[in-house]
PDB file of N, CA and C in Angstrom:
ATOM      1  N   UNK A   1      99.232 115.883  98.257  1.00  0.00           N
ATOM      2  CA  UNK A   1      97.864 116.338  98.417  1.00  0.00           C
ATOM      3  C   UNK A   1      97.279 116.583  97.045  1.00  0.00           C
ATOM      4  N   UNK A   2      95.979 116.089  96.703  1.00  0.00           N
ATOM      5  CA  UNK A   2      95.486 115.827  95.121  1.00  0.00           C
ATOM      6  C   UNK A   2      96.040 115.438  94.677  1.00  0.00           C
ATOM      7  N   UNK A   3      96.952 114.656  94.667  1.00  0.00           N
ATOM      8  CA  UNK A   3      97.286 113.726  93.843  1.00  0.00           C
ATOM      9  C   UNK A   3      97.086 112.203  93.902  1.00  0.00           C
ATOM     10  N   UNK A   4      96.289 111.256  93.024  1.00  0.00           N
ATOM     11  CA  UNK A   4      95.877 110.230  93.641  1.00  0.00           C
ATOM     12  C   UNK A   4      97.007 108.964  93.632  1.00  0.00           C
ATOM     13  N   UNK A   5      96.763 108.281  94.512  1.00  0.00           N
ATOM     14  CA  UNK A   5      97.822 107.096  94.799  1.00  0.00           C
ATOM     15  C   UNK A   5      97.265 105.570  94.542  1.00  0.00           C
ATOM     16  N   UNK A   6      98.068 105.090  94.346  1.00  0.00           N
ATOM     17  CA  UNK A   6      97.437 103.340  93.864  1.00  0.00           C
ATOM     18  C   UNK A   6      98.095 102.349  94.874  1.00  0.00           C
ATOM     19  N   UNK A   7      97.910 101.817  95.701  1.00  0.00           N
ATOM     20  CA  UNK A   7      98.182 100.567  95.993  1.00  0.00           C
ATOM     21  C   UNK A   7      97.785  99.012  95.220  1.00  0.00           C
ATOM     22  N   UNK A   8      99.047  98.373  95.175  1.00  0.00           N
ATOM     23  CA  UNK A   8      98.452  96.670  94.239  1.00  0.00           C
ATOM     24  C   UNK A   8      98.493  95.346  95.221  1.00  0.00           C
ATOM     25  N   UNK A   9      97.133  95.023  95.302  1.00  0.00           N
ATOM     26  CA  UNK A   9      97.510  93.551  96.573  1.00  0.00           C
ATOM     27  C   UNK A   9      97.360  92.367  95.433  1.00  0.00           C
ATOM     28  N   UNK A  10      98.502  92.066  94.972  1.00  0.00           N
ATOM     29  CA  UNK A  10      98.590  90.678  94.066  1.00  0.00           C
ATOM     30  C   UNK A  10      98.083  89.431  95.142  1.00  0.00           C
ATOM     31  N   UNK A  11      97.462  88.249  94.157  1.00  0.00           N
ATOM     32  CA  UNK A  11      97.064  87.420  95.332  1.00  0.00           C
ATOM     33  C   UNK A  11      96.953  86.094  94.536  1.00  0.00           C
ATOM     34  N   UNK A  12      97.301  85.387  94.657  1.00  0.00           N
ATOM     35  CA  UNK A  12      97.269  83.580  94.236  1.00  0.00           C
ATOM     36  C   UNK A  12      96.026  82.574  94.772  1.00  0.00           C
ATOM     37  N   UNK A  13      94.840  82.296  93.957  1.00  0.00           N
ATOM     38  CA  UNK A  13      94.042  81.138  94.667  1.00  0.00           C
ATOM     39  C   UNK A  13      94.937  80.330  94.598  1.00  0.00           C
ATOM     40  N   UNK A  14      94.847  79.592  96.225  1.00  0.00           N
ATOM     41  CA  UNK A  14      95.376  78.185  96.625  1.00  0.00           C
ATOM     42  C   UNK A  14      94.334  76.919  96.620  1.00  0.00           C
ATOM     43  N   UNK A  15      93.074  77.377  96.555  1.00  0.00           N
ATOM     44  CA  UNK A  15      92.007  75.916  96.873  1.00  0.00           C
ATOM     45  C   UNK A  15      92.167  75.407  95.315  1.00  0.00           C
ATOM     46  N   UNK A  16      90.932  74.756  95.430  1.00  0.00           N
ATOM     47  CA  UNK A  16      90.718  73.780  94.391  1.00  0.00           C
ATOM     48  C   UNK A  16      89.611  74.228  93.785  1.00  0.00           C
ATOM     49  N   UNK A  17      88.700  75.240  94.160  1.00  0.00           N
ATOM     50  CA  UNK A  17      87.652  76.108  92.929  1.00  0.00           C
ATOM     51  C   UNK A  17      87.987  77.377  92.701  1.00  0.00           C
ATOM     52  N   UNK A  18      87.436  77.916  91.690  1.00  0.00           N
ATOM     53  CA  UNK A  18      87.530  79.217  91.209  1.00  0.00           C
ATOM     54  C   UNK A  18      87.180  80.229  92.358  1.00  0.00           C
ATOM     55  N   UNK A  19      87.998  80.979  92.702  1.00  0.00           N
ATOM     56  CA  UNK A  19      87.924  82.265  93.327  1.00  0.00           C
ATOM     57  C   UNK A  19      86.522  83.272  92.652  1.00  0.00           C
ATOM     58  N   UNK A  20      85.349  83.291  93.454  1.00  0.00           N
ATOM     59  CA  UNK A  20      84.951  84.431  92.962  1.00  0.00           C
ATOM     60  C   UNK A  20      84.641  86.059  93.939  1.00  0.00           C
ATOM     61  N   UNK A  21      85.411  86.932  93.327  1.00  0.00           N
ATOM     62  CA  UNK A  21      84.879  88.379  94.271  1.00  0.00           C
ATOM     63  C   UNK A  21      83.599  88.601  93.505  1.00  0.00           C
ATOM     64  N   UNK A  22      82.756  88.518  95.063  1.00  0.00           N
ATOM     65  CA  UNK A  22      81.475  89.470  94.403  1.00  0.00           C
ATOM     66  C   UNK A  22      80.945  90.653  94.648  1.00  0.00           C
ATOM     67  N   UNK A  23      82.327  91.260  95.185  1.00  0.00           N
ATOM     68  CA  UNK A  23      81.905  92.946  95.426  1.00  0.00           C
ATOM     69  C   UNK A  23      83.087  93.566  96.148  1.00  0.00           C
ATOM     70  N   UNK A  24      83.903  94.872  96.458  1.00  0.00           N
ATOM     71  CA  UNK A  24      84.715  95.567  96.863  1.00  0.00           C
ATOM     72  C   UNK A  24      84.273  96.608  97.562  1.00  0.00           C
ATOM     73  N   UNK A  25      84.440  97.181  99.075  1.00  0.00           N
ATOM     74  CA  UNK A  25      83.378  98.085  98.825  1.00  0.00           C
ATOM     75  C   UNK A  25      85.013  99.153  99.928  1.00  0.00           C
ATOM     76  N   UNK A  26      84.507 100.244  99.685  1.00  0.00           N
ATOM     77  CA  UNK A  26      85.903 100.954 100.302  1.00  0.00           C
ATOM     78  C   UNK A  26      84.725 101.686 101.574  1.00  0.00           C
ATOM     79  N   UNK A  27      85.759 102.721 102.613  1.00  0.00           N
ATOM     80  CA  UNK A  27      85.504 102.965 103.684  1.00  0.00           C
ATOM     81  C   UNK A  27      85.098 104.577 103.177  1.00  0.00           C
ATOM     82  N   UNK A  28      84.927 104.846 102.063  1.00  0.00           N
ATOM     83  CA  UNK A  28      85.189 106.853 101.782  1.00  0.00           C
ATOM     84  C   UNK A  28      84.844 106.705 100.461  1.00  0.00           C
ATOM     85  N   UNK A  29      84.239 107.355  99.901  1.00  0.00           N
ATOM     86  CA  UNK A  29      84.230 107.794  98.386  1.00  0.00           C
ATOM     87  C   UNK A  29      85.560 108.415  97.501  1.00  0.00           C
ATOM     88  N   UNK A  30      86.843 108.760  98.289  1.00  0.00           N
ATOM     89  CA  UNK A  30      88.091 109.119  97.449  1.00  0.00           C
ATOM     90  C   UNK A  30      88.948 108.098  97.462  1.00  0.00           C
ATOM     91  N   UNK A  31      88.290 106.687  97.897  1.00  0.00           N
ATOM     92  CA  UNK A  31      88.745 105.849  97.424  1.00  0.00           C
ATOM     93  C   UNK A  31      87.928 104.287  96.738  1.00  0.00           C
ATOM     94  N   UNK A  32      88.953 104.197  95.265  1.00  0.00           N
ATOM     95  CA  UNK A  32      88.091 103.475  94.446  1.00  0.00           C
ATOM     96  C   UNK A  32      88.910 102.385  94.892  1.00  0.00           C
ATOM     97  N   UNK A  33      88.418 101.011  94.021  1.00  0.00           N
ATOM     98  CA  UNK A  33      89.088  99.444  94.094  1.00  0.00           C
ATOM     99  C   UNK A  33      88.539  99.424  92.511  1.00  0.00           C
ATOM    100  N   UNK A  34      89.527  98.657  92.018  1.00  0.00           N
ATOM    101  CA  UNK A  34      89.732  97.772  90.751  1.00  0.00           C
ATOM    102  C   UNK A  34      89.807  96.195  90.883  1.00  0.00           C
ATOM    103  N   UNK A  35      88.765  95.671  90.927  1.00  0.00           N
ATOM    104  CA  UNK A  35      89.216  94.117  90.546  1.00  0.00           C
ATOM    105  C   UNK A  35      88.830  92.833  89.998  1.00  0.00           C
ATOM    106  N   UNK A  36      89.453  91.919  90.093  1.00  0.00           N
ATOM    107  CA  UNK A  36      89.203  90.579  88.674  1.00  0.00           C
ATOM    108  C   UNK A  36      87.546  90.499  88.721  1.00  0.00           C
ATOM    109  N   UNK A  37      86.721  90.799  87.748  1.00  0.00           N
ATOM    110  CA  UNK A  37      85.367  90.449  87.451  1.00  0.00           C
ATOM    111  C   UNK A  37      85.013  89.013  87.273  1.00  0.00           C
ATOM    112  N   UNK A  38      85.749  88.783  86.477  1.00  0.00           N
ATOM    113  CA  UNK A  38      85.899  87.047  86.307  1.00  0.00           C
ATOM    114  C   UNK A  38      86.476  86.052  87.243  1.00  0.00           C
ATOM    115  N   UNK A  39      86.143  85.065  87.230  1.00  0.00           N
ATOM    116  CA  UNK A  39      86.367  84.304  88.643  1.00  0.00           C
ATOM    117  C   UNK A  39      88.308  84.122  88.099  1.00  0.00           C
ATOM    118  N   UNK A  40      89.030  83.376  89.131  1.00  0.00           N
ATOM    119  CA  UNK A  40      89.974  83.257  89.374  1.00  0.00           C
ATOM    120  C   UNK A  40      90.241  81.971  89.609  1.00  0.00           C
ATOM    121  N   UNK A  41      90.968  81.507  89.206  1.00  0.00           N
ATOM    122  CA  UNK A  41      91.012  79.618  88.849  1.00  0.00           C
ATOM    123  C   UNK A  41      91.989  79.394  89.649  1.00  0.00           C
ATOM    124  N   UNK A  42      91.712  77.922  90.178  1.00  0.00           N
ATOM    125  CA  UNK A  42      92.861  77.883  91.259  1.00  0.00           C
ATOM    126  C   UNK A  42      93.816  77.487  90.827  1.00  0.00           C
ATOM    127  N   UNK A  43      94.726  78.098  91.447  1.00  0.00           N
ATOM    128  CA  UNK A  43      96.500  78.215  91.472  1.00  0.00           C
ATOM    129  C   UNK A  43      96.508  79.503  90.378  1.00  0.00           C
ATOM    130  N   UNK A  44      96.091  80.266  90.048  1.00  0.00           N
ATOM    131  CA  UNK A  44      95.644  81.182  89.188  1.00  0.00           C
ATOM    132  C   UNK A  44      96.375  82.381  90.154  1.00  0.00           C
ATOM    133  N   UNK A  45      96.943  83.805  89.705  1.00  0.00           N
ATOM    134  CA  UNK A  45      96.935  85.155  90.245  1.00  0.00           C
ATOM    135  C   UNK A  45      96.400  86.178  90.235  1.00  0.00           C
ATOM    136  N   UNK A  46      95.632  86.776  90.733  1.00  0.00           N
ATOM    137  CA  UNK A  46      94.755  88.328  90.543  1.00  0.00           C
ATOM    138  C   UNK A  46      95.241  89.381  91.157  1.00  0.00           C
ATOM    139  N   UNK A  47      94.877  90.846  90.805  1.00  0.00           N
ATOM    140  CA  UNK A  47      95.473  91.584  91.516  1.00  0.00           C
ATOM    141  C   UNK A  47      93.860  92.284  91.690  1.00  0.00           C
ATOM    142  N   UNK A  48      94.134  93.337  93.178  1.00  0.00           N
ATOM    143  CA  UNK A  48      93.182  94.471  93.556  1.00  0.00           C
ATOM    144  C   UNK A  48      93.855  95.746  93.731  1.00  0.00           C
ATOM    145  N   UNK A  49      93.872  96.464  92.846  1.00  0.00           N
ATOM    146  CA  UNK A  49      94.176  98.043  92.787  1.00  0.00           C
ATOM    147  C   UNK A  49      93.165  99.675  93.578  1.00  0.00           C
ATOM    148  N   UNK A  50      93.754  99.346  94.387  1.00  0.00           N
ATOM    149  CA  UNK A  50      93.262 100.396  95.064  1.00  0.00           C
ATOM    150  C   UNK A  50      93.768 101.882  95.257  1.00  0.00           C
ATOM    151  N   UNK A  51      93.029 103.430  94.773  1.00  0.00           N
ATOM    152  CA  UNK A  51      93.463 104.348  94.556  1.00  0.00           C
ATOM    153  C   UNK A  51      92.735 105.267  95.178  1.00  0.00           C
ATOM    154  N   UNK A  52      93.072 106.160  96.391  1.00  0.00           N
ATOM    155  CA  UNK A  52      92.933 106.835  96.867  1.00  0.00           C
ATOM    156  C   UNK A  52      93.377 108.467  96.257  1.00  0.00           C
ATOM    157  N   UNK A  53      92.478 109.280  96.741  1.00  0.00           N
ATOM    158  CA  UNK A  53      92.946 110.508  96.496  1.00  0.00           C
ATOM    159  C   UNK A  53      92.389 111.582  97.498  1.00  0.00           C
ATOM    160  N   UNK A  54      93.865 112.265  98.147  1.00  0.00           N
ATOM    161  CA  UNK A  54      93.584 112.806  99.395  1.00  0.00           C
ATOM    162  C   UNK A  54      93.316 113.994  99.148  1.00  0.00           C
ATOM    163  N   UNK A  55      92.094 114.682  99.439  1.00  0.00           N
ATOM    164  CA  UNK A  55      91.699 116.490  99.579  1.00  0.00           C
ATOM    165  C   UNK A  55      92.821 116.978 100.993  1.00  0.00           C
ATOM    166  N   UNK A  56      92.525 116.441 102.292  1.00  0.00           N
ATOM    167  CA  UNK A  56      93.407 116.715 103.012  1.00  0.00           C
ATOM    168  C   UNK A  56      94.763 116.581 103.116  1.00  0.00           C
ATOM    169  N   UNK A  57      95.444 117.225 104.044  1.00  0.00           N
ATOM    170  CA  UNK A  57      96.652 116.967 104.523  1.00  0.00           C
ATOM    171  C   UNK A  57      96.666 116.327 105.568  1.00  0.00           C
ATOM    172  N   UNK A  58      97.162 115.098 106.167  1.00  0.00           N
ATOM    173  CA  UNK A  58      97.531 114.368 107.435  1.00  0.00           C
ATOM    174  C   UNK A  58      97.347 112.850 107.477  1.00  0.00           C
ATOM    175  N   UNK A  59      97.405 112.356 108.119  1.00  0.00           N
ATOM    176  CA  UNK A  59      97.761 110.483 108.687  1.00  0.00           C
ATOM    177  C   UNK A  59      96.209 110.200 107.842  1.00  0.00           C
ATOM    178  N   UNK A  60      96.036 109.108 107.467  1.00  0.00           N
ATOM    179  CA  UNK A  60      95.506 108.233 107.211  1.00  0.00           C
ATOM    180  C   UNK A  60      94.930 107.182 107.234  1.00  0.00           C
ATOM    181  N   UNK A  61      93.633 106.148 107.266  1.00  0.00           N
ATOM    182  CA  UNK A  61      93.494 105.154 106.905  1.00  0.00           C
ATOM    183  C   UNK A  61      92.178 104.423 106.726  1.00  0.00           C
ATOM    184  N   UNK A  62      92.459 103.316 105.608  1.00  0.00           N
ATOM    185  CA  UNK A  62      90.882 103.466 104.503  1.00  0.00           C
ATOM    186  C   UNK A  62      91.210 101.974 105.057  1.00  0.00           C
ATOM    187  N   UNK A  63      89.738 101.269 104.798  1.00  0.00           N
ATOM    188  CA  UNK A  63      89.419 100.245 105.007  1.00  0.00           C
ATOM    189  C   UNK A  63      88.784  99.645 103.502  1.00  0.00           C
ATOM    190  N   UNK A  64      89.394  98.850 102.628  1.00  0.00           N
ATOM    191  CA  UNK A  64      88.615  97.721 101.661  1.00  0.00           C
ATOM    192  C   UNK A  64      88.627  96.301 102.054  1.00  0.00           C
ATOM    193  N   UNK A  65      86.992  96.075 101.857  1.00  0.00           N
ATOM    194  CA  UNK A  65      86.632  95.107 102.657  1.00  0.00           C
ATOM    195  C   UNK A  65      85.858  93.921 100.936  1.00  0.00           C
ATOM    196  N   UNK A  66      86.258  92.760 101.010  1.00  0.00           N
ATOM    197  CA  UNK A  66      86.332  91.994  99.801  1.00  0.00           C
ATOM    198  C   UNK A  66      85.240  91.398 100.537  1.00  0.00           C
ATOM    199  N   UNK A  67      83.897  91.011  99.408  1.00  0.00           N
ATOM    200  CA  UNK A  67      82.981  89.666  99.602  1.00  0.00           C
ATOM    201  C   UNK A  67      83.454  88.862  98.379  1.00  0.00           C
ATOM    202  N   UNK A  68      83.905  87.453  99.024  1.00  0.00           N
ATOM    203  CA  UNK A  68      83.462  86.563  97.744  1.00  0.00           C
ATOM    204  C   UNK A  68      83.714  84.865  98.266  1.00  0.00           C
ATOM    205  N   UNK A  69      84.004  83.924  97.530  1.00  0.00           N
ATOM    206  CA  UNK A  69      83.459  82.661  98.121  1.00  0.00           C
ATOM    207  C   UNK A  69      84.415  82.019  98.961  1.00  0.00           C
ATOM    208  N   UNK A  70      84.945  82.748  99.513  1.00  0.00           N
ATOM    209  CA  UNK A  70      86.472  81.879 100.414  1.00  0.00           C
ATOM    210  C   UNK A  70      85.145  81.294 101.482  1.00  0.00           C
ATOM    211  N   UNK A  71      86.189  80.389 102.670  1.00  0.00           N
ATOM    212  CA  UNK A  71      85.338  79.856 103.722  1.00  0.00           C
ATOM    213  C   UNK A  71      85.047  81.242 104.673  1.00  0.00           C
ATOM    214  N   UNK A  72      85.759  82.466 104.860  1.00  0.00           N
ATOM    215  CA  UNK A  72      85.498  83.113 105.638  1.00  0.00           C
ATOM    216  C   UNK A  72      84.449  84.580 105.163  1.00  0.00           C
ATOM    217  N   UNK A  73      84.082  84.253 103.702  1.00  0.00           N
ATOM    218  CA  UNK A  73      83.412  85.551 102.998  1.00  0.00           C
ATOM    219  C   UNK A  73      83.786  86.612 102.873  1.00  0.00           C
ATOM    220  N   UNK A  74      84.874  86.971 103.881  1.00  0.00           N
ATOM    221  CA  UNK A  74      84.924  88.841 103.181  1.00  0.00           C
ATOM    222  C   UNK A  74      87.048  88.632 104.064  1.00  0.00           C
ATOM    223  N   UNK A  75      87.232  89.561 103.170  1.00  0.00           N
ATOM    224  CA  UNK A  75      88.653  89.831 103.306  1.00  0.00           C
ATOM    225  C   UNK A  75      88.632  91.322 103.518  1.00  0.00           C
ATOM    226  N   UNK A  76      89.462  91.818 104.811  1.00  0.00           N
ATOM    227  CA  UNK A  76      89.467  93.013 105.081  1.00  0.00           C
ATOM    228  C   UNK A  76      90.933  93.709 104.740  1.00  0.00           C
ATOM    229  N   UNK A  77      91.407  94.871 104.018  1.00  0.00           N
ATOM    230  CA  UNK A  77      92.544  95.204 103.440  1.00  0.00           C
ATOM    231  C   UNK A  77      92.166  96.503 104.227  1.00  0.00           C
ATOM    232  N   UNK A  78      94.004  96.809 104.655  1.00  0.00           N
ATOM    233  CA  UNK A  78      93.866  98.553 105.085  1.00  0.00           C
ATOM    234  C   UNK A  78      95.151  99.088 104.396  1.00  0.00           C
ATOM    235  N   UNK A  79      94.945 100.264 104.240  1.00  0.00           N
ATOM    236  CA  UNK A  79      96.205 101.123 103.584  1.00  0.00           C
ATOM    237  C   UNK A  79      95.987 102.457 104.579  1.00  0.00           C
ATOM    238  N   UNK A  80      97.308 102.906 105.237  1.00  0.00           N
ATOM    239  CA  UNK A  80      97.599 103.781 105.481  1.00  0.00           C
ATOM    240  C   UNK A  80      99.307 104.698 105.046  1.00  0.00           C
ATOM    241  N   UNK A  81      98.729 105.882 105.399  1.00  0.00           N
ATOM    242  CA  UNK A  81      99.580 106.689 105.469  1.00  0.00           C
ATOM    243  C   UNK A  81      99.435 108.221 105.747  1.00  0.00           C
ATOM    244  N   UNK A  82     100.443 108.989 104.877  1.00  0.00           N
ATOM    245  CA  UNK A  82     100.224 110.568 105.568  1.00  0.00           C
ATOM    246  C   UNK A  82     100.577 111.213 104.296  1.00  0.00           C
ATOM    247  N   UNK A  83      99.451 111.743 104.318  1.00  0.00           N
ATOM    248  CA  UNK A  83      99.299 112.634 103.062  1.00  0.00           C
ATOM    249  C   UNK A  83     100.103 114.373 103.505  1.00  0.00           C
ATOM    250  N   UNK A  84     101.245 114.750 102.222  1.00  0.00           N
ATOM    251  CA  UNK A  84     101.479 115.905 102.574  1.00  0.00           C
ATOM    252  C   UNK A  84     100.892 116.667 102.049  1.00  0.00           C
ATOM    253  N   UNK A  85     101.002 118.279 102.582  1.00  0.00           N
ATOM    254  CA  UNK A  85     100.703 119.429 102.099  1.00  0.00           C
ATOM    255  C   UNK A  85     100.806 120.050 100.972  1.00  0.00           C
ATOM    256  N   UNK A  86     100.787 120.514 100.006  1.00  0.00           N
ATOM    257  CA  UNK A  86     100.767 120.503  98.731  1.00  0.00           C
ATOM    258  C   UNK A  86     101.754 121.877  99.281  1.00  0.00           C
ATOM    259  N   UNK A  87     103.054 122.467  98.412  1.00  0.00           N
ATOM    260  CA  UNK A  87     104.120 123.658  99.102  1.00  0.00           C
ATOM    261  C   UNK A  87     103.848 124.326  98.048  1.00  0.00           C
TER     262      UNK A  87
END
């Protein structure tokens, strides 16, 4: 509890153009996203760092939702868990 946590979703373009994200947007304000500004070349790797930080104590779960040029436009990421009590 207050202490913030990072999750890393490493990820590989497979097509044949540059990967571009054009925005990250999270489900809560205690949680941020970090990621590649610059496009991503294919066969290329990027990562998205996502860091939460829990005021409460109990179960969990945040929704980051990716826009950028795949065929389907947005990529939806969830992280859960259970935040303990600070003793």
């Amino acid at each position: 509890q207050g202490k913030p946590v990072t999750a890393e979703f490493d990820f590989t373009n497979p097509s044949l153009v540059p990967l571009i994200i054009n925005s990250v947007s999270t489900s809560c304000g205690c949680t941020v996203a970090d990621y590649p500004k610059e496009p991503v070349q294919p066969g290329k790797s990027g990562k998205i760092k996502v860091t939460f930080n829990a005021a409460a104590a109990g179960p969990f779960t945040k929704t980051i939702t990716i826009a950028s040029n795949t065929s389907e436009g947005r990529t939806i990421l969830n992280i859960k868990g259970e935040v303990m009590a600070k003793n």
